[in-house]
Every structure is written in C-alpha cells, then in structure tokens.
Protein backbone atom coordinates (compact mmCIF):
# COMPACT_ATOMS: atom_id res chain seq x y z
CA UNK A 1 0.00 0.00 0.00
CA UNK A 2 2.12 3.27 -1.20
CA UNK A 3 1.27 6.29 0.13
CA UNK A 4 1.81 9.37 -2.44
CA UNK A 5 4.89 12.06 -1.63
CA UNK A 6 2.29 14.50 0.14
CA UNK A 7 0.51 12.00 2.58
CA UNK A 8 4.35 10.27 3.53
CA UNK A 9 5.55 14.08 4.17
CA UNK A 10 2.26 15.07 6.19
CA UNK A 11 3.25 11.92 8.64
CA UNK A 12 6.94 12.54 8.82
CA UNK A 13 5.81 16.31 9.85
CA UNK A 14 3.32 14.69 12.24
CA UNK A 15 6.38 12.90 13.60
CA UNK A 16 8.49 16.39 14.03
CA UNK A 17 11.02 15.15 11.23
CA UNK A 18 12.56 17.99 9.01
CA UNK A 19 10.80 18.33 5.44
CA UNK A 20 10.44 21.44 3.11
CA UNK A 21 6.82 23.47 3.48
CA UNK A 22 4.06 22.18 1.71
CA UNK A 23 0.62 21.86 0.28
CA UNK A 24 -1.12 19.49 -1.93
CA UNK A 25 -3.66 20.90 -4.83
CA UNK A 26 -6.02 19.16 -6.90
CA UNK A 27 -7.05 21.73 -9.61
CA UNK A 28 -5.72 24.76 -10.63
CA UNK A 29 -8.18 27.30 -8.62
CA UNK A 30 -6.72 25.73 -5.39
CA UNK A 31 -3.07 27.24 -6.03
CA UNK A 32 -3.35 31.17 -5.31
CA UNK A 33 -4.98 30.03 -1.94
CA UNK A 34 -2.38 27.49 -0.65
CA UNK A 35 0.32 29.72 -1.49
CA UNK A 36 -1.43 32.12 0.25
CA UNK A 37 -1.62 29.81 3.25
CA UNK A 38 1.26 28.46 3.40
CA UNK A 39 3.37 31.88 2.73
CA UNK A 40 5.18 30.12 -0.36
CA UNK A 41 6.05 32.77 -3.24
CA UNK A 42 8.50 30.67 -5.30
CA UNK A 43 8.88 26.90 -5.12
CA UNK A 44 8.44 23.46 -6.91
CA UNK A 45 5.67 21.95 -7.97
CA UNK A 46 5.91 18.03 -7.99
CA UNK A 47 3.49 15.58 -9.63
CA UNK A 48 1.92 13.15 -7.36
CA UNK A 49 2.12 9.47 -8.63
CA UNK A 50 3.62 6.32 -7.64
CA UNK A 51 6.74 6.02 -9.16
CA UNK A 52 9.76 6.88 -9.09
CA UNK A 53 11.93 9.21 -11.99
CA UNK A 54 9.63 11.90 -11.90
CA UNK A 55 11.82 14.70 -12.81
CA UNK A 56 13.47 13.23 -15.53
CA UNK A 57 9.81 12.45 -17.03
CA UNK A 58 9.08 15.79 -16.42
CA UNK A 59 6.77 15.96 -13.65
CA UNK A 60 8.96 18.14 -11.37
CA UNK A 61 8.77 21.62 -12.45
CA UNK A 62 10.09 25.47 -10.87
CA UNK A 63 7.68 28.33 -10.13
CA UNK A 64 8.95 32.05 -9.18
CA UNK A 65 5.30 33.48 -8.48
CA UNK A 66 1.79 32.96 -8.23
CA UNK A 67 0.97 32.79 -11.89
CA UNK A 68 3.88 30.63 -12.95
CA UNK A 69 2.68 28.36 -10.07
CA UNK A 70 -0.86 28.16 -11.76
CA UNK A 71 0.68 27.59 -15.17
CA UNK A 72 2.82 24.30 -14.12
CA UNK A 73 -0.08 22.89 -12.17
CA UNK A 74 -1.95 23.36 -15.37
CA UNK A 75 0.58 21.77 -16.92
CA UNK A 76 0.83 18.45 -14.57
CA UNK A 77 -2.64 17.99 -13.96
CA UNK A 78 -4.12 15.62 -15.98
CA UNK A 79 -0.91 14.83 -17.73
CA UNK A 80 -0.23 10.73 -18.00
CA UNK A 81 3.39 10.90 -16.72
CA UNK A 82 5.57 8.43 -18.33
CA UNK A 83 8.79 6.79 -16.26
CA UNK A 84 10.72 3.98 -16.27
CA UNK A 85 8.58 1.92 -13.59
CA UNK A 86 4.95 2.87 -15.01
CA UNK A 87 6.16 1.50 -19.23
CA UNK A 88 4.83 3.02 -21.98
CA UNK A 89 0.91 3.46 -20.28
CA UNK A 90 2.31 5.85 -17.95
CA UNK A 91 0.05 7.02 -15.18
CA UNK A 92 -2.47 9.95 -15.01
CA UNK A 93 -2.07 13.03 -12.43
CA UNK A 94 -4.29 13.89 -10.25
CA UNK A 95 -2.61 16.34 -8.01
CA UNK A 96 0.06 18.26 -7.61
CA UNK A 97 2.51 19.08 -4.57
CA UNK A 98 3.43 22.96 -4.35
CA UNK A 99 6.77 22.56 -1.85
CA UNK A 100 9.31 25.13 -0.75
CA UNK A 101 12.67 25.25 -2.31
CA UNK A 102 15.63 23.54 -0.74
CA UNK A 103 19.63 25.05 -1.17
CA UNK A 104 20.98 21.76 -1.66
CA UNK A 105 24.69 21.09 -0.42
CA UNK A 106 25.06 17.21 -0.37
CA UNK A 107 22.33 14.33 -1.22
CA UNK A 108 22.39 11.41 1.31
CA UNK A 109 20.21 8.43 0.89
CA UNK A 110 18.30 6.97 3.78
CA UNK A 111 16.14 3.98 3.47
CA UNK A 112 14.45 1.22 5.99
CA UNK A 113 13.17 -2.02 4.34
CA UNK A 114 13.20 -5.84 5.66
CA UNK A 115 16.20 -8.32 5.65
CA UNK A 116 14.26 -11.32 4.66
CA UNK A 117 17.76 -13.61 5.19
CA UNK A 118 18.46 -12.46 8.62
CA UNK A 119 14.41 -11.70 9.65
CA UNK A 120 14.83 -8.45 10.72
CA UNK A 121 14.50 -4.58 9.29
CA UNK A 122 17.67 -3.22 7.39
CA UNK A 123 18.70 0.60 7.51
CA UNK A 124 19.89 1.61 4.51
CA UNK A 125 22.81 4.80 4.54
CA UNK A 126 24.80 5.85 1.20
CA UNK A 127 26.54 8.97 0.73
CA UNK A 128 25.01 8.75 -2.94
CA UNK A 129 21.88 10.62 -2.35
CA UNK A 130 19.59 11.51 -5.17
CA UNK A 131 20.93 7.91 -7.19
CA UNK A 132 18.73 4.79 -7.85
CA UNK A 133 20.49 2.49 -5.07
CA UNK A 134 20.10 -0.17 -7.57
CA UNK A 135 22.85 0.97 -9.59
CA UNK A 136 24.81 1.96 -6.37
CA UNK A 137 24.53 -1.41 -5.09
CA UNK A 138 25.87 -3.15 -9.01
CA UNK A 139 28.94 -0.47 -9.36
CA UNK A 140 29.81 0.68 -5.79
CA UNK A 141 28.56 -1.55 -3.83
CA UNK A 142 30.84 -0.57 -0.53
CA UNK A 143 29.16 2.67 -0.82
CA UNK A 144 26.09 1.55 0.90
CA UNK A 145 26.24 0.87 4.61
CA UNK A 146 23.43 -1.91 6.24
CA UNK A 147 22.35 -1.68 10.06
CA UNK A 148 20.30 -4.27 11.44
CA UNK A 149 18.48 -2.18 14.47
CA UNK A 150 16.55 -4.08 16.89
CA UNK A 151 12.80 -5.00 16.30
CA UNK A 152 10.57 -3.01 18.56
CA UNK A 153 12.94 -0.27 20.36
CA UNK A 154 14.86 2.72 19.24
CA UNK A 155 17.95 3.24 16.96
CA UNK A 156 20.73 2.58 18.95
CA UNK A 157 23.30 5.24 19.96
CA UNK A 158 26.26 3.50 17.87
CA UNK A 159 24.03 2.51 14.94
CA UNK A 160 23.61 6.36 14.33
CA UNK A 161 27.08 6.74 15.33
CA UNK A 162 28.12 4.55 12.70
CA UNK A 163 25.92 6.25 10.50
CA UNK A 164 26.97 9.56 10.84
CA UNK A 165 30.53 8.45 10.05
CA UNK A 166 30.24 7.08 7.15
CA UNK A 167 28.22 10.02 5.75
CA UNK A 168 30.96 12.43 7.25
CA UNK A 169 28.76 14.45 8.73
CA UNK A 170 30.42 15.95 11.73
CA UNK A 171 28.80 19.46 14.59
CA UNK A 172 25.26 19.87 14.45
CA UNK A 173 24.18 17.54 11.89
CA UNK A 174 25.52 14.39 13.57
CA UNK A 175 23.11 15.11 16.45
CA UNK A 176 20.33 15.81 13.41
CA UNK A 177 20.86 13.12 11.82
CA UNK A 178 20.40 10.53 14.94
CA UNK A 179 17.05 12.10 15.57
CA UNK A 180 15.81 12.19 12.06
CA UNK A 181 17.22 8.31 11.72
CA UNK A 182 15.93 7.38 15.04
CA UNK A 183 12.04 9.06 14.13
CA UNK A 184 12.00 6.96 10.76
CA UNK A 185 12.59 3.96 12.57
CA UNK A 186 9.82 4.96 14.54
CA UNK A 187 7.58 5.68 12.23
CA UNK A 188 8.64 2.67 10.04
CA UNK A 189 7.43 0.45 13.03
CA UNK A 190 3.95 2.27 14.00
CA UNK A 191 2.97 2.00 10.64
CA UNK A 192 3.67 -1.00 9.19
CA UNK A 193 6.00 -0.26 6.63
CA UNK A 194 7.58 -2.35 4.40
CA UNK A 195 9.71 0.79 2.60
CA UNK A 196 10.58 3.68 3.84
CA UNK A 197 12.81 5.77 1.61
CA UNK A 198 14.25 8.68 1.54
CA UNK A 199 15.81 9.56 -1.48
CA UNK A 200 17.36 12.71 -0.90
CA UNK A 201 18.41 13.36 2.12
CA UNK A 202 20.20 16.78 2.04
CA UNK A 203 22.13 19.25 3.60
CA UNK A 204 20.31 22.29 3.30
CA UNK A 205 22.95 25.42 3.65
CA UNK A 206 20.85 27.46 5.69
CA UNK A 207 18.35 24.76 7.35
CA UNK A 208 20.54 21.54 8.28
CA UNK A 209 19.50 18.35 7.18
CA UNK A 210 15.91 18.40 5.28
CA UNK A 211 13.89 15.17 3.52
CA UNK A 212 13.15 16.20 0.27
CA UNK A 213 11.50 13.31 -1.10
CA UNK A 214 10.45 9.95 0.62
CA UNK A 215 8.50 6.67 -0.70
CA UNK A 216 6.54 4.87 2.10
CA UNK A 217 4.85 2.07 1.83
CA UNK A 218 2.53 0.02 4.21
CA UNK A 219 2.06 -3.55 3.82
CA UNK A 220 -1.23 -3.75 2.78
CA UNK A 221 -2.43 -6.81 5.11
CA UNK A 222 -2.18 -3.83 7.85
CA UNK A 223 -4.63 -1.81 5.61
CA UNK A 224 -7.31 -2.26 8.77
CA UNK A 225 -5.14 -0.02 11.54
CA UNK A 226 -3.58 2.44 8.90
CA UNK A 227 -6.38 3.82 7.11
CA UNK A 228 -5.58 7.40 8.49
CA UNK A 229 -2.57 7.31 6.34
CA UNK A 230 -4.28 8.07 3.68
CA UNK A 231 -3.21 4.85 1.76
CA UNK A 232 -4.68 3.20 -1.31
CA UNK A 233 -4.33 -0.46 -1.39
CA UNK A 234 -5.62 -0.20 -5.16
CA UNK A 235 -3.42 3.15 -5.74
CA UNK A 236 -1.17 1.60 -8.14
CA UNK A 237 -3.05 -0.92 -10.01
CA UNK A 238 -4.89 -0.97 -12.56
CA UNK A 239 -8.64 -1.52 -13.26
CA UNK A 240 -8.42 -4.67 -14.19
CA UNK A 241 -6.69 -5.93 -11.22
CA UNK A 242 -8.87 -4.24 -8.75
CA UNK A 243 -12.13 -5.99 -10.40
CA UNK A 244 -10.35 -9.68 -10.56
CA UNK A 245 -9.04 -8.75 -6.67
CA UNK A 246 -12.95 -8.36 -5.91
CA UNK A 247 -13.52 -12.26 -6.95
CA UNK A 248 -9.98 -13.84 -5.56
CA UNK A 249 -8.13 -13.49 -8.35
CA UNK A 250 -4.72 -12.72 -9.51
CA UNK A 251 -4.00 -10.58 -12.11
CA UNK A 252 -1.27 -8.74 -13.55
CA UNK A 253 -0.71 -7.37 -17.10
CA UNK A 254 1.80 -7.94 -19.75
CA UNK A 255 2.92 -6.81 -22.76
CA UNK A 256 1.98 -9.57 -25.07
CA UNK A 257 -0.35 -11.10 -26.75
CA UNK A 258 -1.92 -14.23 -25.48
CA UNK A 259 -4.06 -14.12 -22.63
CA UNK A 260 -3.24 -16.92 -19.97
CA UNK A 261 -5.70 -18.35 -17.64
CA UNK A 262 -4.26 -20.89 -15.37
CA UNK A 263 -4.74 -22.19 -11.38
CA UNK A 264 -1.68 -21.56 -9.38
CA UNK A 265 1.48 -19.42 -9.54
CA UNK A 266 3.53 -22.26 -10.24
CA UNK A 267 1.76 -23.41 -13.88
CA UNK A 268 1.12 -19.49 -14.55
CA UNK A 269 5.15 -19.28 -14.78
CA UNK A 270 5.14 -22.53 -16.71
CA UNK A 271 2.15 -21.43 -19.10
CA UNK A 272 4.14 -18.25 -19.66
CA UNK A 273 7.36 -19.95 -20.13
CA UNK A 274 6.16 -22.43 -22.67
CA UNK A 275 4.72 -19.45 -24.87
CA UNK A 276 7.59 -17.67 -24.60
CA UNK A 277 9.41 -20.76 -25.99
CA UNK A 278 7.52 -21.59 -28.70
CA UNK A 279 7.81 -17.57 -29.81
CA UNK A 280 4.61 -16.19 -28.19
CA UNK A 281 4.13 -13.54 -25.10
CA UNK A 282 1.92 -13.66 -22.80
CA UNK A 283 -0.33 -10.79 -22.57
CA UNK A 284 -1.08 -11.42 -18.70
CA UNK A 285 -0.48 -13.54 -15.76
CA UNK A 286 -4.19 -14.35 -14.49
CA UNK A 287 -4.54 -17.14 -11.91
CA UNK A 288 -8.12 -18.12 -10.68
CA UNK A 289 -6.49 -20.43 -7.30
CA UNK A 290 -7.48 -23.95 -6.25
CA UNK A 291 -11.17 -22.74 -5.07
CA UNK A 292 -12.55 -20.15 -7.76
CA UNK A 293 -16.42 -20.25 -8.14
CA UNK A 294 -17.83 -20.67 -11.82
CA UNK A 295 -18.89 -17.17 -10.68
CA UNK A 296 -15.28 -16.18 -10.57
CA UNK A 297 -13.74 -18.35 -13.74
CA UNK A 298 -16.51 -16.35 -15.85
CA UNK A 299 -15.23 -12.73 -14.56
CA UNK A 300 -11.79 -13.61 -15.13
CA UNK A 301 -12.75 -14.64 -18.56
CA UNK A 302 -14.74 -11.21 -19.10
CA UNK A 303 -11.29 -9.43 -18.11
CA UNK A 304 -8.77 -11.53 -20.40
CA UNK A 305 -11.29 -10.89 -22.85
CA UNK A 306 -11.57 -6.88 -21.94
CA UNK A 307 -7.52 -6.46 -22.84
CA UNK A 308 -7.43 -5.44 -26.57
CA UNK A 309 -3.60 -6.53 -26.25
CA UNK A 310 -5.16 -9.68 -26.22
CA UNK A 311 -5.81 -11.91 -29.73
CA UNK A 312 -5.64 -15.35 -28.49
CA UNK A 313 -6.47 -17.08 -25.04
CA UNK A 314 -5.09 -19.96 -23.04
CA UNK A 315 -6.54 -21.82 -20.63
CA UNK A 316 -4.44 -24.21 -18.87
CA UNK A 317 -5.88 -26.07 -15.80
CA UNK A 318 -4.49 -28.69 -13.73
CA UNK A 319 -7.38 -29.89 -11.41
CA UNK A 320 -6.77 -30.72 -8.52
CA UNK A 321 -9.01 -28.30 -5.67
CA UNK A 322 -10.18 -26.75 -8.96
CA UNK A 323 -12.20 -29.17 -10.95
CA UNK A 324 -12.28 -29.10 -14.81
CA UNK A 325 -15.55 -29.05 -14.94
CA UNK A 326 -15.69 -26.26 -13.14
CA UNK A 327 -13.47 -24.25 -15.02
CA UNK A 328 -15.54 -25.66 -18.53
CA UNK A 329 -18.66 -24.31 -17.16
CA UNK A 330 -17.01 -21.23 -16.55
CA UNK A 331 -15.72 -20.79 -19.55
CA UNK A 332 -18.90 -21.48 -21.25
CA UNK A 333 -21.05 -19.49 -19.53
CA UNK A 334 -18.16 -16.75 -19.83
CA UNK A 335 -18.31 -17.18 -23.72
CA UNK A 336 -21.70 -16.90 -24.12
CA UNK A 337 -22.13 -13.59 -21.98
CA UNK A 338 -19.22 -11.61 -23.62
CA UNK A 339 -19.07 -13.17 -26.75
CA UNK A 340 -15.75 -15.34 -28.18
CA UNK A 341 -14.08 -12.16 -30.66
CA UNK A 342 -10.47 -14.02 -30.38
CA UNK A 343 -9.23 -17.88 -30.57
CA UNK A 344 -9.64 -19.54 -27.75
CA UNK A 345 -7.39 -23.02 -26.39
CA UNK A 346 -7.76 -24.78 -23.95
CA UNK A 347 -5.71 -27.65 -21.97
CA UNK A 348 -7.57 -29.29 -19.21
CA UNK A 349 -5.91 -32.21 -16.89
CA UNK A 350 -6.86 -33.54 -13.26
CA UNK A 351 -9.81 -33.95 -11.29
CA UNK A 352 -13.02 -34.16 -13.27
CA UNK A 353 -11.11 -33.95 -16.55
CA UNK A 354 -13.62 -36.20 -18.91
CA UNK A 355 -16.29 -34.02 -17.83
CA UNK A 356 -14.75 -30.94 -18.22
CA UNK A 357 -14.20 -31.89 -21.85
CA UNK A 358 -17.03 -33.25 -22.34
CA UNK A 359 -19.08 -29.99 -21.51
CA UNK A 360 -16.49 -28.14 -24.21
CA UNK A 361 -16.87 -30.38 -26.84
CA UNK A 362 -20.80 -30.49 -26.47
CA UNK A 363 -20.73 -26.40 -25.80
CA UNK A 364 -21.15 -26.19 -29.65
CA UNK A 365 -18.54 -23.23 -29.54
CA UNK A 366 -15.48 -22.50 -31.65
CA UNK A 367 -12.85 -23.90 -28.87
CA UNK A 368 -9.57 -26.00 -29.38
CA UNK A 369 -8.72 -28.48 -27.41
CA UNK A 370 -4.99 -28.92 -26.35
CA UNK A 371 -3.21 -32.84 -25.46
CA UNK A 372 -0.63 -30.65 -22.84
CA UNK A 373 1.10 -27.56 -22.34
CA UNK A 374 3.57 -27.86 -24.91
CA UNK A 375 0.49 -28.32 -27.47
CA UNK A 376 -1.19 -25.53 -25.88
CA UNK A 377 1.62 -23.12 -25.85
CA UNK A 378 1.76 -24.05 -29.71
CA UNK A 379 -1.60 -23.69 -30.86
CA UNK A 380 -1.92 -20.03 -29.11
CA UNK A 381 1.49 -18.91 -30.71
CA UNK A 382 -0.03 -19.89 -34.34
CA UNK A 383 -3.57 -18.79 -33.32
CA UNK A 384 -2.38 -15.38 -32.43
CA UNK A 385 -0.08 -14.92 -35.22
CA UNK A 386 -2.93 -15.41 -37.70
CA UNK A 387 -4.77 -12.28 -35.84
C-alpha cells in the first residue's frame, strides 16, 4: 500500500522530522490560496504518482510566483506521466505538490526495508543521495552501509554513530541526523512499513539536514489499523486488477499477446514460459487459485477478454481443488455472456477432466482443445499470429 509524496511528508511532519513546506492541490483554482496559506512565493511543484523518476519524465517543475505556479499545475494535472517503472501506459495526475525550495549542499540516501535472510528490518545509509540504489549497489557496492536495528525499540546510539561516520557528517548535523534516523525507525514500526525511503536526504545550507523526497509504503495486510494514512491499497493498479481482486483473483498485465488463464502461480510461470518458448508472449499472468467459483472463472474470462492486447487465449488447468468441470462451465457461460471475438485453447488435466471436456466439446462453440502444455503453448502462438 504506497502512500503518495504528500501524505508520507504530512506523517513525517506529524512525527516532528525535518521536510520542506508544503501543500497538496487538486485543480488549478486551489493554487493562489495554498500559497497564500502556506506563505510560499516561489517553489516546486511536484506531480503526485507512484513512481519513481519523476523529474526526468518531467513531472517536477520550478515556479517564481503565483501565476507561474498556476501555469505548471496546469501543466501536470491531468498529464499521463511516463517513467521507467509505469512503461509506456504511464500514469495519469491527479494532483500536484506545491513545496518550498531547498539550497541543496550534499544528497544522502536513507532507506528502511526488511532483511528477509536475517528476519529483521535493514537501515539503509549511502553517501550517494539523489541515485537509484540499484545501480549503487551493481557499481559501488561498498558505498552503501546496512544496520540491522533491533525490532521493537529505538535506533541505537552507535548505529547512528556509525551512521553519521560514514556520511561524514560531523557538529550539528551528527546530532540531526540521529534524531531524524531514530524518528524513521519509529515511524517505520507504527505503521507498518515495508519501505521507507528517503531519497534525498540533504544538507540544506541554511536549514541543516531536510527530507526532500520519501516513498513509504505500508504492507497492505495492515490496511485495517492504517487507514488514516491516507493509503490506497488499489493506488497503483490498474482496473483490471482491482475488479479480478474483488472475486480472488490474480492478475497482472503484460505486454503480449496471449491471454493466460491458469490455477496456481507455479503453472502461470510454466504457461508463460512455454509461450515464450515456442515464440509467443503472454499478454497477462491471471490465476483463478485452487477454489474459484464458476462465478469467478466467468469474470476472469470477461477481463482476459476486456484487454485489446489480447488476440488469443489460453486456458491451462491442472485440477486438482479446482475441478475441470468447473473451469468448462465457466468458460462457457463466460463465452456466451461476452461473446468469443479471439481464438480460444484450452488444456484441461486432473480432477473431473472427462467431464470438463465433455461440456467443451458439447458447448457447440469454436474452442480448441490442447493434449498438454507444450500443445497448448503451440496452438496459441499460431492462433495469435494469424490475428
């Protein structure tokens, strides 16, 4: 569950932590009145979407007065931003963040997360502020530092000693930089977090050390005791996923062309794999589980067939929980409400298998049947080639 830049900065205030002045807007008639408000004549004015690369896409832009502040909102509202983490679709702005400007010195980057290997939160520290820590971590890697804090307590005193050092802070800011490391961790454990971020840090030459950006997200299973957040579960996915979510399904889109339907992770990777092999992409990962109602098999049909990536469908089903003739019925009944506009295969095996096909093969409807995977895979690859 992210949180956007404005609702991550509104708790780290909450928390007394240092971050630039700031006010969200969500149209254009909003910005005279904030500024107003918040005594801001010049500033930046930040797009507010999850992802990362903003500036670079161009959703980070100056302002020097009120009417230049107006124009760039105009500008990012509404605007699909396009990064490297949304692809090509990019995603749509709906506000905009209108933030005092910082006098940056040096970028620092700050980040709590989870050690899954030792079972315990990491902190973060790099002295290469304002960098994706990816490619810190491939061509520098002795430029990040890792603390392992303990769970439930404060930052120890050395930890932030240690900290400090390596950043070279020394005066003042060492003392800053305990308290600002030592409220993260706080906040990281009150709420849930699974990524807390900061990305820069700075040193501010007339205000100390100041976050100027921060990604924080909740783990969504704690949805139920963070709702003041502000957090969407559904924030960054799209409308497809949210409506197979609502029936127990899994759903995630690709870039391809062949729409897979399978029952369990596992054969999803193996469905994908195979189409892949034999020259096909799959045009989305869409598993219905072991217990999917017909109910459920028909919406998840209605949403492969809703993707106008897609031009041929897959079906593979091992039954085992799942039973084929489940899944058949589903299908049928699916085909009949929405209509069958693009080739359809389908491989059933496992419990209830005869009857499954039975049901297709007396459905009267355009579908081919697959022997296995392999024959599956095939048959999509030339069926969607043809489209």
């Amino acid at each position: 569950m992210k949180l956007h830049e404005y609702q991550a900065k509104a708790l780290l205030r909450q928390a007394g932590l240092p971050v630039p002045e700031g006010q969200v807007v969500n149209g254009v008639q909003e910005v005279e009145a904030v500024l107003r408000e918040i005594g801001l004549q010049s500033g930046v004015a930040k797009a507010q979407a999850y992802t990362g690369g903003r500036g670079k896409a161009g959703g980070v832009k100056l302002f020097h007065n009120a009417d230049e502040a107006k124009h760039v909102a105009q500008q990012l509202l509404g605007m699909t931003l396009v990064t490297k983490q949304t692809g090509p679709e990019g995603v749509k702005i709906h506000s905009v963040l209108l933030e005092a400007m910082s006098n940056i010195e040096k970028e620092f980057y700050v980040a709590i997360t989870l050690d899954r290997e030792k079972a315990n939160p990491v902190i973060m520290i790099s002295p290469e502020g304002g960098m994706d820590i990816e490619e810190v971590a491939e061509s520098h890697p002795e430029r990040i530092l890792r603390l392992h804090p303990p769970i439930g307590g404060p930052v120890p005193e050395n930890l932030c000693k240690q900290g400090a050092d390596f950043l070279g802070l020394t005066g003042n800011l060492r003392e800053e930089f305990a308290e600002i490391l030592s409220g993260l961790y706080y906040l990281f454990q009150k709420k849930d977090c699974s990524m807390l971020e900061i990305n820069p840090l700075i040193v501010d030459r007339s205000n100390g050390l100041v976050i100027l950006d921060c990604k924080f997200i909740i783990d969504e299973n704690a949805h139920y005791r963070q709702k003041d957040t502000g957090g969407d579960p559904n924030g960054d996915k799209t409308d497809r996923e949210i409506e197979a979510a609502k029936f127990g399904l899994s759903y995630i889109s690709l870039d391809g062309s062949i729409g897979c339907m399978v029952n369990g992770a596992g054969l999803a990777m193996a469905t994908m794999d195979t189409i892949a092999h034999f020259g096909g992409q799959p045009a989305n990962f869409l598993d219905v589980g072991g217990s999917a109602s017909e109910e459920a098999v028909t919406k998840a049909f209605e949403i492969i067939t809703g993707d106008p990536k897609v031009t041929a469908i897959l079906v593979n089903i091992f039954g085992g929980i799942m039973k084929c003739d489940t899944i058949a019925r589903g299908i049928i009944s699916a085909v009949k409400t929405v209509g069958l506009k693009v080739p359809l295969v389908v491989r059933l095996e496992g419990t209830n298998v005869n009857e499954g096909k039975k049901i297709i093969a007396e459905s009267g409807l355009d579908i081919v049947a697959a022997d296995d995977l392999a024959d599956g895979a095939k048959k999509a690859v030339k069926a969607a080639g043809r489209a």
